[in-house]
C-alpha atoms as a PDB file:
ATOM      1  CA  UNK A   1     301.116 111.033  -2.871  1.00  0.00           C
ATOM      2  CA  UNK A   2     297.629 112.628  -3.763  1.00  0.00           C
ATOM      3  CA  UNK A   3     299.443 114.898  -5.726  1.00  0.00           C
ATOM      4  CA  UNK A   4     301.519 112.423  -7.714  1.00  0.00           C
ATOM      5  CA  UNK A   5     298.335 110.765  -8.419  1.00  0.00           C
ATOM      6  CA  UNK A   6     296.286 113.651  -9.085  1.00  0.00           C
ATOM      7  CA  UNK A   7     298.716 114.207 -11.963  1.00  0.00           C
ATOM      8  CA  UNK A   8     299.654 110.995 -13.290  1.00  0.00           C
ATOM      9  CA  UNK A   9     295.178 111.217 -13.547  1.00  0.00           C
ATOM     10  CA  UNK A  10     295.742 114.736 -15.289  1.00  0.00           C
ATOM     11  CA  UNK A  11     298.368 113.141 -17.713  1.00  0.00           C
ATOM     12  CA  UNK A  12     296.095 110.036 -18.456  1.00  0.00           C
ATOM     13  CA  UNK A  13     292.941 112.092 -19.212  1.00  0.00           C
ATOM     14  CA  UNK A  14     294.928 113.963 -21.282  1.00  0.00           C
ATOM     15  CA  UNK A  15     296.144 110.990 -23.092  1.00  0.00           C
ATOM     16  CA  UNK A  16     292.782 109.627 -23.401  1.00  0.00           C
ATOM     17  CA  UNK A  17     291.247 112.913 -25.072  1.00  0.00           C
ATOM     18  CA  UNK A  18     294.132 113.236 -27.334  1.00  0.00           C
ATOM     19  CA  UNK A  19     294.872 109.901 -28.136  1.00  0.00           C
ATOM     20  CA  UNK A  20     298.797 109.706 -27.438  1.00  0.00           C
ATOM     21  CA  UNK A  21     299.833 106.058 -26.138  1.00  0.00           C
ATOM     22  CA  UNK A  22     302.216 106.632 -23.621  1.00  0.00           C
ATOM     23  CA  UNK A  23     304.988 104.475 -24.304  1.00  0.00           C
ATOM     24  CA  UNK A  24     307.450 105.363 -21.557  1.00  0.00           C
ATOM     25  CA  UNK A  25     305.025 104.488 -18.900  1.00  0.00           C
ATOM     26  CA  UNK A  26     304.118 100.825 -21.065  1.00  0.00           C
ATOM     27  CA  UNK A  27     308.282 100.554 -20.952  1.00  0.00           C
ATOM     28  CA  UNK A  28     308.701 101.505 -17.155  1.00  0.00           C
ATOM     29  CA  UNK A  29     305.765  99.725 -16.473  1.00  0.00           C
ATOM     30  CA  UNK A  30     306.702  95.947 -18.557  1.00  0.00           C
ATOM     31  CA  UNK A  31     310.558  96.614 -19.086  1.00  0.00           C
ATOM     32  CA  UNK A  32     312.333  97.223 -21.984  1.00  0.00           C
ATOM     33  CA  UNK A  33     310.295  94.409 -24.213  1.00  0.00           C
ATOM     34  CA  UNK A  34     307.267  96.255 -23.578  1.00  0.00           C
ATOM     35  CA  UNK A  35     305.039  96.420 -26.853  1.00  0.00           C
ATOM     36  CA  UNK A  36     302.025  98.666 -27.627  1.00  0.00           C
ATOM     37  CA  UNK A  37     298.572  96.475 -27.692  1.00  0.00           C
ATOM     38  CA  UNK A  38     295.118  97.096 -27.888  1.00  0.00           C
ATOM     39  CA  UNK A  39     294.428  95.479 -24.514  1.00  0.00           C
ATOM     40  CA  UNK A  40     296.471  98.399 -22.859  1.00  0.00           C
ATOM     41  CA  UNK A  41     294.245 100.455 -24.619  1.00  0.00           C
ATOM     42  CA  UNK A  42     291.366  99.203 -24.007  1.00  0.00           C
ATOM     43  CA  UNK A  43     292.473  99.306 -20.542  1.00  0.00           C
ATOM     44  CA  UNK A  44     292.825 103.285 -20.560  1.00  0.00           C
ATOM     45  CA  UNK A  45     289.459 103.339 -21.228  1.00  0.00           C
ATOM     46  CA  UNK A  46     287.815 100.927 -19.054  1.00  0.00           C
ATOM     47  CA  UNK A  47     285.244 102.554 -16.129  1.00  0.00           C
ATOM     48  CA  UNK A  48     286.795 100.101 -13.588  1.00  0.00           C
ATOM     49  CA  UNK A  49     290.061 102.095 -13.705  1.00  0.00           C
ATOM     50  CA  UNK A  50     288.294 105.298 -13.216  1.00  0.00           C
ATOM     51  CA  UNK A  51     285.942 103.744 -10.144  1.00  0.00           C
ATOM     52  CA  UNK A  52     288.697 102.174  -8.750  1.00  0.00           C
ATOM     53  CA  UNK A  53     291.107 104.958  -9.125  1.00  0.00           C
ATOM     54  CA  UNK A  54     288.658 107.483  -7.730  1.00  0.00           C
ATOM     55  CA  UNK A  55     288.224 105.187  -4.864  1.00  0.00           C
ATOM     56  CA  UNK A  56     291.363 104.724  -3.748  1.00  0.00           C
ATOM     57  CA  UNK A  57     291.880 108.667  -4.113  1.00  0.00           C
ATOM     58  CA  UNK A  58     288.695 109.005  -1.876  1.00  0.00           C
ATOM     59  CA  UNK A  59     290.390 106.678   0.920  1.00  0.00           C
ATOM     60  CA  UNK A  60     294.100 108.363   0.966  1.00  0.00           C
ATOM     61  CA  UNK A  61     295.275 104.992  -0.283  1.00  0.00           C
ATOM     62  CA  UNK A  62     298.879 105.249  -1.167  1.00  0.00           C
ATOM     63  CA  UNK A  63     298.062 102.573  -3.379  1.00  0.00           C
ATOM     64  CA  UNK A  64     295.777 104.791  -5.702  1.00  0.00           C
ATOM     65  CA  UNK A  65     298.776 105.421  -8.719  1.00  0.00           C
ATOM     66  CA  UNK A  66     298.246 101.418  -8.537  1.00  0.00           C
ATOM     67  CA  UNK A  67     294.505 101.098  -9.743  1.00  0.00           C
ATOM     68  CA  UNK A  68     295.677 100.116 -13.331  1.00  0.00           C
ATOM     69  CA  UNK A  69     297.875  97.271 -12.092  1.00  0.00           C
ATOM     70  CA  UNK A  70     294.901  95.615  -9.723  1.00  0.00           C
ATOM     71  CA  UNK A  71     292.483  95.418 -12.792  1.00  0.00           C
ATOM     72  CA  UNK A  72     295.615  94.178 -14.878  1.00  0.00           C
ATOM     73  CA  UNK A  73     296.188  91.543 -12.297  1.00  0.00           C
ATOM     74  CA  UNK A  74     292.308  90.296 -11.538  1.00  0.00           C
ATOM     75  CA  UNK A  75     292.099  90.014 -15.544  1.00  0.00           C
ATOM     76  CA  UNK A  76     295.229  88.362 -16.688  1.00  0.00           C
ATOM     77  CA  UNK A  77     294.325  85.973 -12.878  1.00  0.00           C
ATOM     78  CA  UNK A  78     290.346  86.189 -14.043  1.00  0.00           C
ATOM     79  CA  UNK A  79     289.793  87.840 -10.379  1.00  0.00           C
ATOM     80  CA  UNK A  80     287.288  89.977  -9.252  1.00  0.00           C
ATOM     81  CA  UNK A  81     288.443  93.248  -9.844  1.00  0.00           C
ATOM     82  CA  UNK A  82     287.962  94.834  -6.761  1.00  0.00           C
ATOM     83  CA  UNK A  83     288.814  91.885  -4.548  1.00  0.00           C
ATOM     84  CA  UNK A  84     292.306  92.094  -3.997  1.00  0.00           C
ATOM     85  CA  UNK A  85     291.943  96.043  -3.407  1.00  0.00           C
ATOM     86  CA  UNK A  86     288.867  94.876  -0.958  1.00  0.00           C
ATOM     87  CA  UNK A  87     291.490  92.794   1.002  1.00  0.00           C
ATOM     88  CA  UNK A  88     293.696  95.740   1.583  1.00  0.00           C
ATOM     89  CA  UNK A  89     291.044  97.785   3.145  1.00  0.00           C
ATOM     90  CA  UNK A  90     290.145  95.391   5.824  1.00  0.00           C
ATOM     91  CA  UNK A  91     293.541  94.232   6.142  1.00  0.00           C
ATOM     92  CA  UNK A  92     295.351  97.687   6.603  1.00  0.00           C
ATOM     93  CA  UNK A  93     293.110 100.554   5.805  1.00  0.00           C
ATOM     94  CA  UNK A  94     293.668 100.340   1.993  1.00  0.00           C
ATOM     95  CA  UNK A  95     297.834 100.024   2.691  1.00  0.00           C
ATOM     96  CA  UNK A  96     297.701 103.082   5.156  1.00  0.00           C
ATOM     97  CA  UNK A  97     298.869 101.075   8.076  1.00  0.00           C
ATOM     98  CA  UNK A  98     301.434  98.285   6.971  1.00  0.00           C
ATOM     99  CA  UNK A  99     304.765  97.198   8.958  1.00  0.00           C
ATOM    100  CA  UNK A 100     306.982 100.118   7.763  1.00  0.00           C
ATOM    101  CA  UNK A 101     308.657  99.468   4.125  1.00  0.00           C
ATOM    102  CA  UNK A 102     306.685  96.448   3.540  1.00  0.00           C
ATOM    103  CA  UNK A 103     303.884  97.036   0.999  1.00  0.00           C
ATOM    104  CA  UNK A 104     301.955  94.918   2.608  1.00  0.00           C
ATOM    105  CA  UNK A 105     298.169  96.234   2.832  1.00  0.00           C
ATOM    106  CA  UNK A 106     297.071  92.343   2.294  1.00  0.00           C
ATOM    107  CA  UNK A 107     298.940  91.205   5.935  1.00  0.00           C
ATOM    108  CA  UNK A 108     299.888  88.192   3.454  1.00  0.00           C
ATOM    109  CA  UNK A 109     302.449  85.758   5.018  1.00  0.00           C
ATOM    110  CA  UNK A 110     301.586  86.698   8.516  1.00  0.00           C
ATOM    111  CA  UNK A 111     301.232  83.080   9.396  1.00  0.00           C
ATOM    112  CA  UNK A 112     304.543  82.334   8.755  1.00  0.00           C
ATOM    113  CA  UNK A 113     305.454  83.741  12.303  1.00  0.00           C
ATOM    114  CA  UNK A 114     306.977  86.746  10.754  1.00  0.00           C
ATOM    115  CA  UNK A 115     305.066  89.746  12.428  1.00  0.00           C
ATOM    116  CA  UNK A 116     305.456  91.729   9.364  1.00  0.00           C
ATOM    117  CA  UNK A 117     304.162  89.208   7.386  1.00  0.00           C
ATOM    118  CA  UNK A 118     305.438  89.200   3.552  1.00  0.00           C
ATOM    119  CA  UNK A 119     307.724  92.029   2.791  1.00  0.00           C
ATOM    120  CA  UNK A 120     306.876  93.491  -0.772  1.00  0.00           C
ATOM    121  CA  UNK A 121     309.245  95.607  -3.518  1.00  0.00           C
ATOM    122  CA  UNK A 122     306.694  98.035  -4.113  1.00  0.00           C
ATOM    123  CA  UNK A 123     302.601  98.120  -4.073  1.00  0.00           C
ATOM    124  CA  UNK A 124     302.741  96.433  -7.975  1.00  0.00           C
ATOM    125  CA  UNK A 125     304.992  93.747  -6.336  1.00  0.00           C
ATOM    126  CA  UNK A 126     302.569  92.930  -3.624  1.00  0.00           C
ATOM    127  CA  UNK A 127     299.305  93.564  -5.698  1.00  0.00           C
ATOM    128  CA  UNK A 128     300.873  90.604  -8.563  1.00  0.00           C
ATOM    129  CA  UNK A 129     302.100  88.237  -5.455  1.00  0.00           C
ATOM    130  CA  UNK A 130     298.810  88.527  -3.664  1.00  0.00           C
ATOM    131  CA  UNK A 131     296.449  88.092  -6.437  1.00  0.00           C
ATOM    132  CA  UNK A 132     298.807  84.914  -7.904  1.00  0.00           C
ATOM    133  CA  UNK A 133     298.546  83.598  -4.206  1.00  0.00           C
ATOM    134  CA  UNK A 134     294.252  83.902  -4.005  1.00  0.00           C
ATOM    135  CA  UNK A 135     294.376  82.138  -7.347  1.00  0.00           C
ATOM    136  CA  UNK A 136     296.423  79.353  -6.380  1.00  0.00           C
ATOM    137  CA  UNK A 137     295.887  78.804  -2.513  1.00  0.00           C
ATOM    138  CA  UNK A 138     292.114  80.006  -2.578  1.00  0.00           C
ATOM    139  CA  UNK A 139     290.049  80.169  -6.012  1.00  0.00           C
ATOM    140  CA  UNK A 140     292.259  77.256  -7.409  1.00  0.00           C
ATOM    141  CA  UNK A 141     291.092  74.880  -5.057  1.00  0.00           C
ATOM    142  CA  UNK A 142     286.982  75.710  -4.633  1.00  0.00           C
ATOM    143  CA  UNK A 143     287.312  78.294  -1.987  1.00  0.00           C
ATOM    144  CA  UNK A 144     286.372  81.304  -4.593  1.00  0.00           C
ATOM    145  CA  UNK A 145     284.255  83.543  -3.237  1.00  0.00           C
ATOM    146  CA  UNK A 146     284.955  85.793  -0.318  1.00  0.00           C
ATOM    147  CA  UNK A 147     282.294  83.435   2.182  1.00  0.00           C
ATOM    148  CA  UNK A 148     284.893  80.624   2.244  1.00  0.00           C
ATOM    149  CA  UNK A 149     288.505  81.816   1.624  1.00  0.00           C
ATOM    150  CA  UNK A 150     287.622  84.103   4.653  1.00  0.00           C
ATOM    151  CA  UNK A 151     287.940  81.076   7.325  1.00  0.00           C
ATOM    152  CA  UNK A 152     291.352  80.509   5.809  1.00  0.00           C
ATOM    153  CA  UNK A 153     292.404  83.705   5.043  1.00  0.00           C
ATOM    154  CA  UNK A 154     291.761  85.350   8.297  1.00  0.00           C
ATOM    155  CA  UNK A 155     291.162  84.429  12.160  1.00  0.00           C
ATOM    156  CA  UNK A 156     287.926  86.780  12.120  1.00  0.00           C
ATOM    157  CA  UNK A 157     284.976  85.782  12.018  1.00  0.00           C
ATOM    158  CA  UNK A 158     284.031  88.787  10.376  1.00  0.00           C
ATOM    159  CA  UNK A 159     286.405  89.086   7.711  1.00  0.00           C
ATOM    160  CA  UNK A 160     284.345  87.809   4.530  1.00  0.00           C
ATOM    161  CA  UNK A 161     281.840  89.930   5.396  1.00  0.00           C
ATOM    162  CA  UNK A 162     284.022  93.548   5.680  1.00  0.00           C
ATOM    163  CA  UNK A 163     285.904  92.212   2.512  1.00  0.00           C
ATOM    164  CA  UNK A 164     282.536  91.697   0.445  1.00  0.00           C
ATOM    165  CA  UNK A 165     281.278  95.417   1.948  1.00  0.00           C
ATOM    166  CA  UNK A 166     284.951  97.222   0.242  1.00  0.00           C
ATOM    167  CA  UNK A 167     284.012  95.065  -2.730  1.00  0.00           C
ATOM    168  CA  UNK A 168     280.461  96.687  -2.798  1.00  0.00           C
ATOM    169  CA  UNK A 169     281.692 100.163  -1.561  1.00  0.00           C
ATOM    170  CA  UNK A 170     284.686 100.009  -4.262  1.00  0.00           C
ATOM    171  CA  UNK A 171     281.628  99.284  -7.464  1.00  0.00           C
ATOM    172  CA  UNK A 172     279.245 102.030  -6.145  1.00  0.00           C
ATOM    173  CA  UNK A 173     281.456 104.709  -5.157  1.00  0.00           C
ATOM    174  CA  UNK A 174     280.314 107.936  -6.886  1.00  0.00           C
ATOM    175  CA  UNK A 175     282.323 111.231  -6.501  1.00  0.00           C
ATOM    176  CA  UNK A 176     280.692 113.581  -3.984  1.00  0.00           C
ATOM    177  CA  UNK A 177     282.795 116.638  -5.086  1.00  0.00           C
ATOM    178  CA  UNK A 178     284.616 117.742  -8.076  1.00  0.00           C
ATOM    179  CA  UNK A 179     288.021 117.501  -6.381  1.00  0.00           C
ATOM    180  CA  UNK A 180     286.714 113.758  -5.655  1.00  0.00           C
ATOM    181  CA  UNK A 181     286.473 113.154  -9.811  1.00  0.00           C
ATOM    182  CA  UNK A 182     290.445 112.481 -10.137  1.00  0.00           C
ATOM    183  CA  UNK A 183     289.697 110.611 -13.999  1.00  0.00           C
ATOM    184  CA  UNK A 184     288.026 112.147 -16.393  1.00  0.00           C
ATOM    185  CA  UNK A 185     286.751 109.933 -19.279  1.00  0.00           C
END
C-alpha cells in the first residue's frame, strides 16, 4: 500500500509541476459525468492534502491514497478537515485494525449490536458516510466540537480528548526524513 501511494504522490507532483489535469482519475474518481473545475484544482494544490497525506503515510494508514477525499468531504460537509481522519486514529489506529473487509476505521454503527459495526465499500465509502453522519447526528444538532459529540460518540471518557490530540498531531506533523516527504509542492 505504501508503495501504491508513494506513486500515486510521484504521479500528482508530477502533475502539479507540469500542469496536466488528470482526467482519468477526476472520471474514476466522480463517474463518467465527471467535469474538470477549478475547485479540483485548487484542491491539488492545497497544503492540507500534502499534511494530511504525509500523515497518513507517516502512520502506515491504508487510508493514505484517501487524503484527497477527507478534505473533499470536510469541505463540501464544512468539517474540520482533519476530524474525521482524527476519529479513525483513536477508533482503529488510522483503519489499521478494523473487522476484516469492513473499512471501518470510524467503529461507526457499532451500537447497532453488530460487532463489526457498519460495513463500508471501500475507505471513500466510509470516509463520505461518516462525515454525512457527524454532520447530521452531531454538528447538525449543537454537538460540534469534539468536547461534546465525544459523550455520544463513544463510551470513553477519554475519547474527545485523544480525538482533539490526532487533530493537533495531523496540523503539525512535519516530515522528519526525506522518505517521510511523500508530496512535493
Amino acid at each position: 500500500m505504501a508503495m501504491k501511494h508513494l506513486l500515486f504522490c510521484i504521479l500528482l507532483t508530477f502533475v502539479l509541476y507540469v500542469g496536466i489535469t488528470p482526467a482519468y482519475a477526476l472520471e474514476k474518481e466522480a463517474g463518467a459525468t465527471a467535469s474538470l473545475s477549478g475547485s479540483f484544482n485548487d484542491m491539488l494544490i492545497d497544503e492540507r492534502l500534502t499534511q494530511l497525506s504525509n500523515y497518513l503515510v507517516a502512520v502506515n494508514s491504508p487510508m493514505a491514497a484517501s487524503a484527497i477525499h477527507f478534505i473533499r468531504e470536510a469541505d463540501r460537509l464544512n468539517l474540520d478537515w482533519k476530524l474525521v481522519a482524527a476519529i479513525s486514529g483513536v477508533e482503529s489506529n488510522f483503519g489499521i485494525h478494523i473487522p476484516q473487509n469492513s473499512y471501518n476505521a470510524w467503529g461507526w454503527a457499532i451500537f447497532t449490536g453488530n460487532s463489526d459495526g457498519r460495513h463500508f465499500e471501500n475507505w471513500n465509502d466510509g470516509i463520505t458516510v461518516v462525515s454525512e453522519g457527524l454532520k447530521e447526528k452531531y454538528i447538525n444538532r449543537g454537538r460540534d466540537t469534539v468536547w461534546s459529540m465525544g459523550p455520544v460518540y463513544a463510551a470513553d471518557p477519554s475519547w474527545a480528548w485523544k480525538v482533539n490530540h490526532f487533530m493537533e498531531d495531523i496540523q503539525s506533523y512535519t516530515p522528519t526524513s526525506s522518505n517521510q516527504l511523500q508530496v512535493l509542492l
